[in-house]
N, C-alpha and C. Protein backbone atom coordinates (compact mmCIF):
# COMPACT_ATOMS: atom_id res chain seq x y z
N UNK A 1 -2.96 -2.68 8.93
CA UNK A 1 -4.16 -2.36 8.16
C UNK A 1 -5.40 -2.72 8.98
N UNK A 2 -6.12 -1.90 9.01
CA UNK A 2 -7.86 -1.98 9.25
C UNK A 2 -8.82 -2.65 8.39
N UNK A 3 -9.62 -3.40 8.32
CA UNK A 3 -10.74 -3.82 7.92
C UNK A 3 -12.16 -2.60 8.47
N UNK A 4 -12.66 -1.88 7.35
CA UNK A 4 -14.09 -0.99 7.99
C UNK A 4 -15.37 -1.75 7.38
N UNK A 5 -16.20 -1.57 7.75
CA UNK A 5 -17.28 -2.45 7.30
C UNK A 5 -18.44 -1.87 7.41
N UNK A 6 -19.27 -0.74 5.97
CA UNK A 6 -20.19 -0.49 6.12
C UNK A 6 -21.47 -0.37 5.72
N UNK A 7 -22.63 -0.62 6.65
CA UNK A 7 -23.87 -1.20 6.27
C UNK A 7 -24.91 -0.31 6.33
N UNK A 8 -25.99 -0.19 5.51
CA UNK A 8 -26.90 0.81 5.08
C UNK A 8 -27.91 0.15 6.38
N UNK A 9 -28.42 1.14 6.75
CA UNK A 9 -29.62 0.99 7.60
C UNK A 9 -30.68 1.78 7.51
N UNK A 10 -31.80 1.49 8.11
CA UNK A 10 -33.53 2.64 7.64
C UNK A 10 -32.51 3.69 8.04
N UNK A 11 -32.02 4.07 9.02
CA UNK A 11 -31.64 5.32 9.16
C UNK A 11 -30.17 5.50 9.39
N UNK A 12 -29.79 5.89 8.06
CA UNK A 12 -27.93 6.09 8.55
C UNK A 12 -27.40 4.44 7.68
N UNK A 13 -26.01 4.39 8.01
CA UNK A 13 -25.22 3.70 8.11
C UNK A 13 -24.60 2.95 9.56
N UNK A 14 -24.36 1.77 9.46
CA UNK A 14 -23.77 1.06 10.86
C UNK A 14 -22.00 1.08 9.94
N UNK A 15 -21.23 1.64 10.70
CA UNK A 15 -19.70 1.61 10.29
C UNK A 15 -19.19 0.74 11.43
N UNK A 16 -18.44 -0.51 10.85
CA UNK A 16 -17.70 -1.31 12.02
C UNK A 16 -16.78 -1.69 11.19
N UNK A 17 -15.47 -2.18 12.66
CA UNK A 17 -14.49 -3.46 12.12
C UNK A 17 -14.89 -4.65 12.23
N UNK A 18 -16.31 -5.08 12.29
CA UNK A 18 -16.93 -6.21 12.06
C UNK A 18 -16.04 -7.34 13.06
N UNK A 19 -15.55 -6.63 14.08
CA UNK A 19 -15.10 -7.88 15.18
C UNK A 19 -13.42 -7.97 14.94
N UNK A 20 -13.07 -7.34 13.99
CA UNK A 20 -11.67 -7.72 13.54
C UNK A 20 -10.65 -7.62 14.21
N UNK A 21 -10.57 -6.32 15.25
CA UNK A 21 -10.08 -6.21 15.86
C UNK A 21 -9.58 -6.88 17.38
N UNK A 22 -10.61 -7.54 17.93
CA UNK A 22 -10.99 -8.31 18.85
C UNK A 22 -10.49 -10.04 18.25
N UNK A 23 -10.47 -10.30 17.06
CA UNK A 23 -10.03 -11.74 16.33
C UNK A 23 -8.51 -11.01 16.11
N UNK A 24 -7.95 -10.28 15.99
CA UNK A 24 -6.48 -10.53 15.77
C UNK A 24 -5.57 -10.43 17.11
N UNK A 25 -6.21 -9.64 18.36
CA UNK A 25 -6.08 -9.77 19.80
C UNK A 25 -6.14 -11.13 19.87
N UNK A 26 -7.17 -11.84 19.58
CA UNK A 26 -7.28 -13.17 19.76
C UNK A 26 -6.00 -14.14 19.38
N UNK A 27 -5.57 -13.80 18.30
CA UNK A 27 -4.98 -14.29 17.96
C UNK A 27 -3.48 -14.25 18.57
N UNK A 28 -3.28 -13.06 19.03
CA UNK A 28 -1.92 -13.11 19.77
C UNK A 28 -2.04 -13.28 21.16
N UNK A 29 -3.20 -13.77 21.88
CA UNK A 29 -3.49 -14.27 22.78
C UNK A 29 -4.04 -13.40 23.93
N UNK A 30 -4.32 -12.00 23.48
CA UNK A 30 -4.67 -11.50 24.23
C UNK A 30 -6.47 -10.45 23.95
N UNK A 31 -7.30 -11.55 23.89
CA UNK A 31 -8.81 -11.04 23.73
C UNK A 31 -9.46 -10.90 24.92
N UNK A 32 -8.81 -10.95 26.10
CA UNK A 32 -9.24 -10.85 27.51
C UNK A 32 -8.50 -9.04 28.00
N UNK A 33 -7.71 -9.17 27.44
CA UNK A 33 -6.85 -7.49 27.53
C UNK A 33 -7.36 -6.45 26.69
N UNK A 34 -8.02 -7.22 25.51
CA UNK A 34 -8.26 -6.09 24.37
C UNK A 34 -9.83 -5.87 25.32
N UNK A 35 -10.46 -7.00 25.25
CA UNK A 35 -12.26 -6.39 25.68
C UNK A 35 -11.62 -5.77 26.66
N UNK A 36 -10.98 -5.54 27.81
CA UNK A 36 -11.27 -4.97 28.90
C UNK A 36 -10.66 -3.32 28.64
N UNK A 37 -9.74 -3.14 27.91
CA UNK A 37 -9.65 -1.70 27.34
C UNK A 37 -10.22 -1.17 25.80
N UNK A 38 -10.22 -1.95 25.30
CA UNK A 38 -11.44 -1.72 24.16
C UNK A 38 -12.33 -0.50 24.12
N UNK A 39 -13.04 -0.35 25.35
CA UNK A 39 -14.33 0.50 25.54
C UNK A 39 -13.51 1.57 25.78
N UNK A 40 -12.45 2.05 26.66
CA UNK A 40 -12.13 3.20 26.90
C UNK A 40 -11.32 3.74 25.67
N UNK A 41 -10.96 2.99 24.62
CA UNK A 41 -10.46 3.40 23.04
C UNK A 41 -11.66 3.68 22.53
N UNK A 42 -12.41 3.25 22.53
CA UNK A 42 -13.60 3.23 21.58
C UNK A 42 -14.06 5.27 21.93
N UNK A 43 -14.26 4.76 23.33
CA UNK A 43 -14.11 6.42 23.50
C UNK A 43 -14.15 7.64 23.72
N UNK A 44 -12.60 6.96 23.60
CA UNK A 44 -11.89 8.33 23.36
C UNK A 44 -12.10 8.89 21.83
N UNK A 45 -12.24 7.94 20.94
CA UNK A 45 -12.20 8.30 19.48
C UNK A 45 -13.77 8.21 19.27
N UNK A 46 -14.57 8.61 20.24
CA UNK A 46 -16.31 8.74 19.64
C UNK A 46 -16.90 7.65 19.37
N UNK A 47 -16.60 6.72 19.49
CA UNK A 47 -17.10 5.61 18.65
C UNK A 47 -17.71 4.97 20.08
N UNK A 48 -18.31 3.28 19.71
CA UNK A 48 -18.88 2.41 20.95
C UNK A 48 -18.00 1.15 20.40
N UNK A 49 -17.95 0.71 21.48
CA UNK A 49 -17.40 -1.18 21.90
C UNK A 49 -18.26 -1.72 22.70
N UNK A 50 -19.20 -2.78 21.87
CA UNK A 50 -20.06 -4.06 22.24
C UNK A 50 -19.72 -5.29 22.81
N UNK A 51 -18.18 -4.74 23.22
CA UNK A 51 -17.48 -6.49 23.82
C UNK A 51 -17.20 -7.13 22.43
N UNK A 52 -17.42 -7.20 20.82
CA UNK A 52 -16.96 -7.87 20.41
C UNK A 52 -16.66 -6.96 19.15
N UNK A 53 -17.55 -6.07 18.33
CA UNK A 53 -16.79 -4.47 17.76
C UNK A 53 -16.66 -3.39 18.03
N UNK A 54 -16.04 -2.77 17.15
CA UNK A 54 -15.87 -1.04 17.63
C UNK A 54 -16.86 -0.64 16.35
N UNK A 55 -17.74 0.35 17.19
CA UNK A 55 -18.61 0.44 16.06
C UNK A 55 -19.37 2.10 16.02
N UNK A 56 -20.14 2.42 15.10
CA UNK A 56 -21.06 3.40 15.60
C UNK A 56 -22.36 3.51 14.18
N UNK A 57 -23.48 3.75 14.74
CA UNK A 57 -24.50 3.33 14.06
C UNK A 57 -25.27 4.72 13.87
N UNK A 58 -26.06 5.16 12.61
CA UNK A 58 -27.16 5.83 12.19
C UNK A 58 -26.31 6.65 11.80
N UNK A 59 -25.60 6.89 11.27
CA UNK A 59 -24.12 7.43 10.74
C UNK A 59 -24.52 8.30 9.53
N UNK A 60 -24.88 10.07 9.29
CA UNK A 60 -25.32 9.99 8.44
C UNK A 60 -24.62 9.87 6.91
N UNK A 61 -25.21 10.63 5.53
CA UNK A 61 -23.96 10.10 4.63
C UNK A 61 -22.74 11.30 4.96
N UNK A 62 -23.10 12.39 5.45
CA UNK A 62 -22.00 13.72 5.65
C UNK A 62 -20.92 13.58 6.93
N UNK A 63 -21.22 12.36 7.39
CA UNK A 63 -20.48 11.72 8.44
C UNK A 63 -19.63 10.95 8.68
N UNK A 64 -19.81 10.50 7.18
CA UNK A 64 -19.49 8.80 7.22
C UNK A 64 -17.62 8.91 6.88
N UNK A 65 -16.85 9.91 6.67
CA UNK A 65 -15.82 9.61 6.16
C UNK A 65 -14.73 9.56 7.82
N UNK A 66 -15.56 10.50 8.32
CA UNK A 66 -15.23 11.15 9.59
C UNK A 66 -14.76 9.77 10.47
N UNK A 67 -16.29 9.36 10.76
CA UNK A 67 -16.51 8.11 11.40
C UNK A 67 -15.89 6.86 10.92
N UNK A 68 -15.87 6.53 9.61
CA UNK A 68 -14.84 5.34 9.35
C UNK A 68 -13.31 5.64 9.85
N UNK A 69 -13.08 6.77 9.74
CA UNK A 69 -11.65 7.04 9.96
C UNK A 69 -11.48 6.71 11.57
N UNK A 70 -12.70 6.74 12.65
CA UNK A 70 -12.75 7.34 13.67
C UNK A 70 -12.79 5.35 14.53
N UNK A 71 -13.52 4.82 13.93
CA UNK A 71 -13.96 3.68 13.90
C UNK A 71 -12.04 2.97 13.64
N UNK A 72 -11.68 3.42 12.62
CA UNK A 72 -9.96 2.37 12.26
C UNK A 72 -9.13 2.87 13.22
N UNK A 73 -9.11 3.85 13.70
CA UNK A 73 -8.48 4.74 14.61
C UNK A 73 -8.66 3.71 16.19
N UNK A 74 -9.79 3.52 16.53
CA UNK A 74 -9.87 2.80 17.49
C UNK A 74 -9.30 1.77 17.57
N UNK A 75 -9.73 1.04 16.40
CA UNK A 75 -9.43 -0.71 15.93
C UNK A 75 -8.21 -0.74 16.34
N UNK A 76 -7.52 -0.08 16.03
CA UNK A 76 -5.92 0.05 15.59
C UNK A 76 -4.73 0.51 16.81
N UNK A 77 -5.74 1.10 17.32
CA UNK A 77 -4.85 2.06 18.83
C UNK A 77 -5.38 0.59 19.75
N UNK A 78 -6.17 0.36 19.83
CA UNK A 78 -6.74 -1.05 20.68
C UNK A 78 -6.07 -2.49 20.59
N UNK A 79 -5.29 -2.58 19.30
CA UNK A 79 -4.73 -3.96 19.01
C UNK A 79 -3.33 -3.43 19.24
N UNK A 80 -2.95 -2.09 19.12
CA UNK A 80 -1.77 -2.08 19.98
C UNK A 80 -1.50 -1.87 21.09
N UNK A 81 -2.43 -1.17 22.00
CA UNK A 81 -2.24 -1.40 23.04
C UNK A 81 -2.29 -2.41 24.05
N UNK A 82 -3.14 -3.69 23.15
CA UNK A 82 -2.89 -4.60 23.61
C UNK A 82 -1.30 -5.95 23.78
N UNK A 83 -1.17 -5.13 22.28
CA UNK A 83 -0.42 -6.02 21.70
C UNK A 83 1.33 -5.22 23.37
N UNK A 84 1.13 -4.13 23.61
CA UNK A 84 2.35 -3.19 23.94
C UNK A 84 2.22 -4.35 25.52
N UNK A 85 1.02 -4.29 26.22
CA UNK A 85 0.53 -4.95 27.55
C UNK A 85 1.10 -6.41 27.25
N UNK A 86 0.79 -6.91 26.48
CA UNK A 86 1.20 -8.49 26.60
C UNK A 86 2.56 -8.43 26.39
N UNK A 87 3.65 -7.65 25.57
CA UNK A 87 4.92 -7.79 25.08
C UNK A 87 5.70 -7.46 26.91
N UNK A 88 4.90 -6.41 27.43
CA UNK A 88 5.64 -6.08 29.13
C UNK A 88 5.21 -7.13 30.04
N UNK A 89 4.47 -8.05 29.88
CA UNK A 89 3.85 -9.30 30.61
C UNK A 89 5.20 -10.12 30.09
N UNK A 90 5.37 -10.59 28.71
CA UNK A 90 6.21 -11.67 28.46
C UNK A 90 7.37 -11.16 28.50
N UNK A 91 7.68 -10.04 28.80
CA UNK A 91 8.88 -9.74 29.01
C UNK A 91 9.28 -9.62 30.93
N UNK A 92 8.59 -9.87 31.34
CA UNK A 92 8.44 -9.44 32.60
C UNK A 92 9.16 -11.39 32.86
N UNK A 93 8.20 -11.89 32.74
CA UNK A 93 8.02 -13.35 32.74
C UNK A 93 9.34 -14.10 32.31
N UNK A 94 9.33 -13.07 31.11
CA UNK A 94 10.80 -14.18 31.12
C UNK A 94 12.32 -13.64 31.88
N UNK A 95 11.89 -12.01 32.31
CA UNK A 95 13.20 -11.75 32.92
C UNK A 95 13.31 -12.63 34.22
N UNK A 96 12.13 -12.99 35.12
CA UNK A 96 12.08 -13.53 36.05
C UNK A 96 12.51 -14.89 36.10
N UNK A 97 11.64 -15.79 34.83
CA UNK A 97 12.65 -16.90 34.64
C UNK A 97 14.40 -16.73 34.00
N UNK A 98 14.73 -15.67 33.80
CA UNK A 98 16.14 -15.86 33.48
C UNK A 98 17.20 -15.54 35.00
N UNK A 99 16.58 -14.93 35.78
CA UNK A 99 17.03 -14.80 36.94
C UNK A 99 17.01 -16.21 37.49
N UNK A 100 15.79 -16.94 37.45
CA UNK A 100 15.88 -18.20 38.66
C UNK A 100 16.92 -19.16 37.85
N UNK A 101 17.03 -18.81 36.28
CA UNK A 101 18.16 -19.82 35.40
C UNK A 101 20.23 -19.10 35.83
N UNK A 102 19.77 -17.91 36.35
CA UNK A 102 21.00 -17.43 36.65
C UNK A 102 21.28 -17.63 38.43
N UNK A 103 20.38 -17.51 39.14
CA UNK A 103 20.73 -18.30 40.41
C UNK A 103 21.00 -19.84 39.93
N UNK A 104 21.15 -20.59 39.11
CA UNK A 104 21.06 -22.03 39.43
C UNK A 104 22.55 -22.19 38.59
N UNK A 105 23.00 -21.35 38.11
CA UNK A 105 24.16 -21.63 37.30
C UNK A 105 25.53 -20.90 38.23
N UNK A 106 24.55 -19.87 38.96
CA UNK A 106 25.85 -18.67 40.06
C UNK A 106 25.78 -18.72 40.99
N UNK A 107 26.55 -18.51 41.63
CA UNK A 107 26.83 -17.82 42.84
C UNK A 107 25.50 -16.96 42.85
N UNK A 108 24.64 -16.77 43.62
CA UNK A 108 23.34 -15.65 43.75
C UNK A 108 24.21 -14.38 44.09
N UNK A 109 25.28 -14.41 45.08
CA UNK A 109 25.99 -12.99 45.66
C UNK A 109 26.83 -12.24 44.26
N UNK A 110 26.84 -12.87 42.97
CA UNK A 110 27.75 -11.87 42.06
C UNK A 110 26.60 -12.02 40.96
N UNK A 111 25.24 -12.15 41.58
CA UNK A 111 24.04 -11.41 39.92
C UNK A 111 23.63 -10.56 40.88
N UNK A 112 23.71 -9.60 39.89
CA UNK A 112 22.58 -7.97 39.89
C UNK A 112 21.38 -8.11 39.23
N UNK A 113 20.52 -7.63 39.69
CA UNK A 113 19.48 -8.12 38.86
C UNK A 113 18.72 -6.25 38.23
N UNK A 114 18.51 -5.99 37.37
CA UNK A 114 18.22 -4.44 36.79
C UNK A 114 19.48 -3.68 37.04
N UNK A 115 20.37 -4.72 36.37
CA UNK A 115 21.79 -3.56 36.83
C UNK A 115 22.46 -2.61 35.63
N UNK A 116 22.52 -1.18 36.33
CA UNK A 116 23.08 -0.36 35.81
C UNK A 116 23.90 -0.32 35.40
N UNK A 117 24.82 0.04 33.79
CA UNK A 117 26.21 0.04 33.72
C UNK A 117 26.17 0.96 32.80
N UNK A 118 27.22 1.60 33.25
CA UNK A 118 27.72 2.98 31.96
C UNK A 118 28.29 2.46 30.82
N UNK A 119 27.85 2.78 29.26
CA UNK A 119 28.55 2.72 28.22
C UNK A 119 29.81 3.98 28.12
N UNK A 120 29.80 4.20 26.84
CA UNK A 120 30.32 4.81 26.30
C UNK A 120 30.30 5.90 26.58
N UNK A 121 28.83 6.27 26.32
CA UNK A 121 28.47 7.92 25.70
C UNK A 121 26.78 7.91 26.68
N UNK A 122 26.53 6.90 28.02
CA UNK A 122 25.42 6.80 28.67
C UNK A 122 25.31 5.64 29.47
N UNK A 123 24.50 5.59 30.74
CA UNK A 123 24.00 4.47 31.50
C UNK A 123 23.01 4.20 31.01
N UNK A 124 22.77 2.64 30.98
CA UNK A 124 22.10 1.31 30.66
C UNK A 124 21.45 0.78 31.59
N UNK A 125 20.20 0.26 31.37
CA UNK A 125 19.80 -0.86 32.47
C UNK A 125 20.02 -2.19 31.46
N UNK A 126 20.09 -3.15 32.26
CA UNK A 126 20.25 -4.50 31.90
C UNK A 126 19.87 -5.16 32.63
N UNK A 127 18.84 -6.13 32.33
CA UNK A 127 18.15 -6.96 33.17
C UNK A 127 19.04 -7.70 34.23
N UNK A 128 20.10 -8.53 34.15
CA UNK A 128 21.18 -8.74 34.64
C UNK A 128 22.32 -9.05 34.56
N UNK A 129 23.31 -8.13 35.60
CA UNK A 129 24.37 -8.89 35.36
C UNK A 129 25.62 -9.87 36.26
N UNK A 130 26.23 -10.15 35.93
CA UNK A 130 27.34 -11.35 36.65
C UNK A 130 28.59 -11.22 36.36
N UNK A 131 28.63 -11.16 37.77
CA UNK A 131 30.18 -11.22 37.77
C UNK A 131 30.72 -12.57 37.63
N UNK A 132 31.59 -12.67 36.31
CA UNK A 132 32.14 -13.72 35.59
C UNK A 132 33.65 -13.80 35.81
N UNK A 133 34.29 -14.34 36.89
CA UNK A 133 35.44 -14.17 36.89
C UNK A 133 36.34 -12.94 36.85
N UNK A 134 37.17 -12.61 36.05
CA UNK A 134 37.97 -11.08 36.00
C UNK A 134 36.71 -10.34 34.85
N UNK A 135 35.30 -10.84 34.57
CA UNK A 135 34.79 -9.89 33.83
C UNK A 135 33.32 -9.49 34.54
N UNK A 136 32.84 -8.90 33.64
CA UNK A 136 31.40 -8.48 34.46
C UNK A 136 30.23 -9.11 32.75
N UNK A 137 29.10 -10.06 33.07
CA UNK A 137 28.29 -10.42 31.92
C UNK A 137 27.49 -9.98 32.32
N UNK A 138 26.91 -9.32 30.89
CA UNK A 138 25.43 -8.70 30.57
C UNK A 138 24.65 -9.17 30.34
N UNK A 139 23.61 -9.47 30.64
CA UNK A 139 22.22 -10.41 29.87
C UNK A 139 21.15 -9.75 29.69
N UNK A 140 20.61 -10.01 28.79
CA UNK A 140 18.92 -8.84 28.65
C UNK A 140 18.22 -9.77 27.92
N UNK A 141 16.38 -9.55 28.20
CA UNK A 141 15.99 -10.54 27.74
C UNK A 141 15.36 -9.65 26.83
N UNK A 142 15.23 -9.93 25.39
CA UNK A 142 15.03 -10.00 23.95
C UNK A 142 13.62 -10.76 23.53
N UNK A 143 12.13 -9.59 23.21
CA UNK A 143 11.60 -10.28 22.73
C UNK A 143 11.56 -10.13 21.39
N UNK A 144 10.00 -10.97 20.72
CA UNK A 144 10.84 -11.21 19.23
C UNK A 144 10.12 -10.22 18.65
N UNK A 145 10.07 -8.85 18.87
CA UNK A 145 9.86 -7.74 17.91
C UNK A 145 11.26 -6.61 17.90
N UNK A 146 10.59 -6.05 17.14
CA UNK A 146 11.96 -5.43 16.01
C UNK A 146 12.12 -3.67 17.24
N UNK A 147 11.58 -3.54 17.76
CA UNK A 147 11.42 -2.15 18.92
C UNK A 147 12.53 -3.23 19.63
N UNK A 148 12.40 -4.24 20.37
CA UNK A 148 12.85 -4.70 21.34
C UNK A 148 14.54 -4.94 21.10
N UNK A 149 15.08 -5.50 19.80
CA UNK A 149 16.00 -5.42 18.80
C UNK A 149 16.53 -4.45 18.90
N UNK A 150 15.62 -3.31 18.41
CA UNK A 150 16.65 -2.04 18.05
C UNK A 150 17.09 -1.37 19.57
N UNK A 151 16.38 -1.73 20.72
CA UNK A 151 16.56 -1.04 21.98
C UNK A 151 18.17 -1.47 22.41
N UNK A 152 17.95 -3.19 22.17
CA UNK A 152 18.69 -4.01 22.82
C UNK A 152 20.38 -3.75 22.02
N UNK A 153 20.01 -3.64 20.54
CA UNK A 153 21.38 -3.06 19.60
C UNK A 153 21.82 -1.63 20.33
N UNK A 154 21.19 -0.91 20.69
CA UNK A 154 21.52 0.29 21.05
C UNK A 154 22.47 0.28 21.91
N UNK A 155 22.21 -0.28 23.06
CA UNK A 155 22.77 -0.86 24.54
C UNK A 155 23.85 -1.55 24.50
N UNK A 156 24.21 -2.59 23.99
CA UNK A 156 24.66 -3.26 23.50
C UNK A 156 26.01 -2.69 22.68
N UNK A 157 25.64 -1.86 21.84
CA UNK A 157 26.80 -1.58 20.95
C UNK A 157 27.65 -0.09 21.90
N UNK A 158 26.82 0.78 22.69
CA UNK A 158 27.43 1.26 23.07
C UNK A 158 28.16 0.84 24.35
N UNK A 159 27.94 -0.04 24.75
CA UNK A 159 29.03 -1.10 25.93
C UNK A 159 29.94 -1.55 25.26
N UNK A 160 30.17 -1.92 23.90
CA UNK A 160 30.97 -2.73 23.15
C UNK A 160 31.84 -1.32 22.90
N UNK A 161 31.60 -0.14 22.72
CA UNK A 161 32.45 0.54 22.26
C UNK A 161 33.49 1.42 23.60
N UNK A 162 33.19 0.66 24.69
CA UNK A 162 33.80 1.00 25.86
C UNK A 162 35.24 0.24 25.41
N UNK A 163 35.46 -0.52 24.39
CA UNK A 163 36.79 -1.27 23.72
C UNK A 163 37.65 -2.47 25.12
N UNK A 164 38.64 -2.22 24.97
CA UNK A 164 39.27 -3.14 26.04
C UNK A 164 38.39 -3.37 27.77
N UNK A 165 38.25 -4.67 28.12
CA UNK A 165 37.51 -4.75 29.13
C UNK A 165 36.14 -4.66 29.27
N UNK A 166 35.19 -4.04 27.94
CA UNK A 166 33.99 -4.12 28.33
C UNK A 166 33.23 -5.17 28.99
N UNK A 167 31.86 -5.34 29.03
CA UNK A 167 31.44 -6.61 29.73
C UNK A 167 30.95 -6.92 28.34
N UNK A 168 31.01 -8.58 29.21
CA UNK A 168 30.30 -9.31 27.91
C UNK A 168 29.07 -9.19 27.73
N UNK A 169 28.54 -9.63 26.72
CA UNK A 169 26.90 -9.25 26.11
C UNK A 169 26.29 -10.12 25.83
N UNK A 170 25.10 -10.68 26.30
CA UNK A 170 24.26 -11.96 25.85
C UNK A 170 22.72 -11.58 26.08
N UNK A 171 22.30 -11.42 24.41
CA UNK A 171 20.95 -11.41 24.16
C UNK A 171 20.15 -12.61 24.73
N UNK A 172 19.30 -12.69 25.61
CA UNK A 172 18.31 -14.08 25.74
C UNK A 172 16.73 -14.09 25.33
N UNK A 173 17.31 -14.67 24.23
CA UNK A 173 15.79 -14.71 23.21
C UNK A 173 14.91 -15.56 23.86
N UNK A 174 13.77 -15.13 23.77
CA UNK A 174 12.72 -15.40 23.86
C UNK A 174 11.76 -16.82 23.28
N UNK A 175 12.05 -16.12 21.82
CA UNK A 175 11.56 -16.81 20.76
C UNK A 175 12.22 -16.34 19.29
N UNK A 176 13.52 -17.23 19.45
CA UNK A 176 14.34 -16.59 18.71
C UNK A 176 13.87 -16.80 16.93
N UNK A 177 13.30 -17.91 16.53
CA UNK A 177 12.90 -18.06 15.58
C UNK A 177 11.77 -17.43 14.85
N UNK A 178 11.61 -16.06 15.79
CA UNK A 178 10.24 -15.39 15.46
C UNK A 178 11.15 -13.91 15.50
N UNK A 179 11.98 -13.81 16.11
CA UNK A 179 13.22 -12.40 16.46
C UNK A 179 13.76 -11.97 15.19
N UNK A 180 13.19 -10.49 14.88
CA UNK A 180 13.93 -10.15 13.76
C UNK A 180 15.69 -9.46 14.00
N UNK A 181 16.02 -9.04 12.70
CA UNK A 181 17.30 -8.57 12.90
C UNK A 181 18.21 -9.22 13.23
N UNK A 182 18.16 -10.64 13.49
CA UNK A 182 19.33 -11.45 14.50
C UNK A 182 20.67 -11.38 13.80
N UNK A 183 20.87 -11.14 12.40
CA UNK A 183 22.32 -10.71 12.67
C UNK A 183 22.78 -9.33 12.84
N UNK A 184 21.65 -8.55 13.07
CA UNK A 184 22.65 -7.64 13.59
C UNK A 184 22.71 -7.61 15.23
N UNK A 185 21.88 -7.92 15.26
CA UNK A 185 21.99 -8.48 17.01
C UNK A 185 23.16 -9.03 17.48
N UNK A 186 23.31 -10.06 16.37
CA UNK A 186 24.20 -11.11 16.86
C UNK A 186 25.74 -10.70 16.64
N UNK A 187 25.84 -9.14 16.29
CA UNK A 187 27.06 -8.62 15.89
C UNK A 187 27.35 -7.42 17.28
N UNK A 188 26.45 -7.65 18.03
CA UNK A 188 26.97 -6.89 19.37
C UNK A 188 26.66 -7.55 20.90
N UNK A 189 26.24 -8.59 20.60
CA UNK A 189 26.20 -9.80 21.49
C UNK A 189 25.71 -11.05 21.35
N UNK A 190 26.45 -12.21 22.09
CA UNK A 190 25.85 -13.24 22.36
C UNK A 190 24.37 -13.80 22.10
N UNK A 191 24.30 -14.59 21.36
CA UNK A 191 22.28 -15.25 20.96
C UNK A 191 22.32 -16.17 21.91
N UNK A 192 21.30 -16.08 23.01
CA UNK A 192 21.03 -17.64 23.61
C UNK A 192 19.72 -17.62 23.39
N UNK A 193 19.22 -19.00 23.45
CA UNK A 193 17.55 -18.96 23.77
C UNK A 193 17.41 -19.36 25.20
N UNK A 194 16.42 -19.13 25.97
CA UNK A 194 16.03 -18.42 27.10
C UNK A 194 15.89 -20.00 28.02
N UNK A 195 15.89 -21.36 27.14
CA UNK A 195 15.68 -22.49 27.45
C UNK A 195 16.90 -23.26 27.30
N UNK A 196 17.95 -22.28 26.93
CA UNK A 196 19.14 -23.18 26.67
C UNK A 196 19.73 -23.74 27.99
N UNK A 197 20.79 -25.00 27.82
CA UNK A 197 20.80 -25.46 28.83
C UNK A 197 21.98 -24.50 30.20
N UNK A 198 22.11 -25.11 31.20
CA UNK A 198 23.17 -24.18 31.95
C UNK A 198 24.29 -24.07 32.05
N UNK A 199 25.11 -24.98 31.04
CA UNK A 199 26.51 -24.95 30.79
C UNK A 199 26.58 -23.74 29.56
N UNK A 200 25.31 -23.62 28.64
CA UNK A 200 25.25 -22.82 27.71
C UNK A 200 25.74 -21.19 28.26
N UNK A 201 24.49 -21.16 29.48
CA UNK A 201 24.79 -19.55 30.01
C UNK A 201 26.11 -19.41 30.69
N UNK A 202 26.37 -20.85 30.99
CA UNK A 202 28.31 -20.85 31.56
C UNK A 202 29.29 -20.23 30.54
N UNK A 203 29.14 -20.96 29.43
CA UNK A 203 29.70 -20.52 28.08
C UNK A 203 29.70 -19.25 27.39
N UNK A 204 28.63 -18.46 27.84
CA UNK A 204 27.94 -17.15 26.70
C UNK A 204 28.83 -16.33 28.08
N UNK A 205 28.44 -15.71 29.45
CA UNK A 205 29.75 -15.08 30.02
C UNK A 205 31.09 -15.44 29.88
């Protein structure tokens, strides 16, 4: 949902999200990503960005339905695109730390790191995998939104339906207490959290 916010002026109306958009960036930690693409949302959808709203002013009244719509439109495409930039940052971040947690537990010569494996019915990427003895382990790192879930179930279940011999499967959460779906997650692979210790990731292959 959008917050619009609008104010009568000598001439026109001022239509804004009164900053709102820029405070809920804030809030997920990224108000340094939102101002810096902000302006090129703003627009594309007609509107202006002041560094702190999306706004547009002298608005007349035969305008105004246009422009509020035009104004939430921004707000809204802006807090997700921020929100999409930070989720490929922390996902980036933690595949990297799950690699330096999988050199310290392996052999470095039997992890793949973005390794390919055919399911069922398609090839997969998987952040990495290891060769575990007579098997091959999967690991992918899992953040805690519900896109990331349903990607990771996808993958996941169609490796599982390769039946005898597949590889094993281990989700590495992020922030698992914020991760939706976890049982169905947890019905086509392994839950670790991303801090667990290294006998843990011994255990989950």
């Amino acid at each position: 949902m959008v917050g619009v916010e609008i104010s009568r002026l000598r001439d026109g109306f001022l239509v804004s999200d009164a900053g709102g958009a820029r405070r809920e960036a804030g809030l997920m930690g990224g108000e340094k990503t939102f101002v810096r693409l902000a302006g090129d949302v703003a627009e594309r959808f007609g509107v202006r960005f002041d560094r702190n709203m999306i706004f547009e002013m002298e608005v007349g009244v035969e305008e105004l339905v246009v422009v509020v719509a035009s104004v939430a439109n921004a707000a809204k495409t802006a807090v997700e695109n921020t929100a999409t930039i930070l989720a490929m940052t922390e996902h980036a971040d933690a595949r990297a730390a799950l690699w330096d947690k999988l050199d310290r537990v392996y052999d470095h010569r039997k992890i793949k790191q973005r390794a390919k494996i055919r399911g069922k019915s398609d090839t997969w990427e998987f952040d990495a995998a290891v060769e575990a003895d007579d098997h091959v382990a999967l690991f992918e790192v899992i953040s805690p939104n519900a896109n990331a879930v349903n990607s990771a179930v996808t993958k996941f279940l169609d490796v599982q339906d390769i039946g005898v011999g597949a590889p094993t499967r281990i989700a590495v959460l992020t922030r698992k207490n914020q991760t939706p779906h976890l049982p169905v997650l947890g019905r086509t692979a392994t839950l670790l959290p991303i801090d667990a210790p290294n006998d843990a990731f011994l255990r989950a292959a």
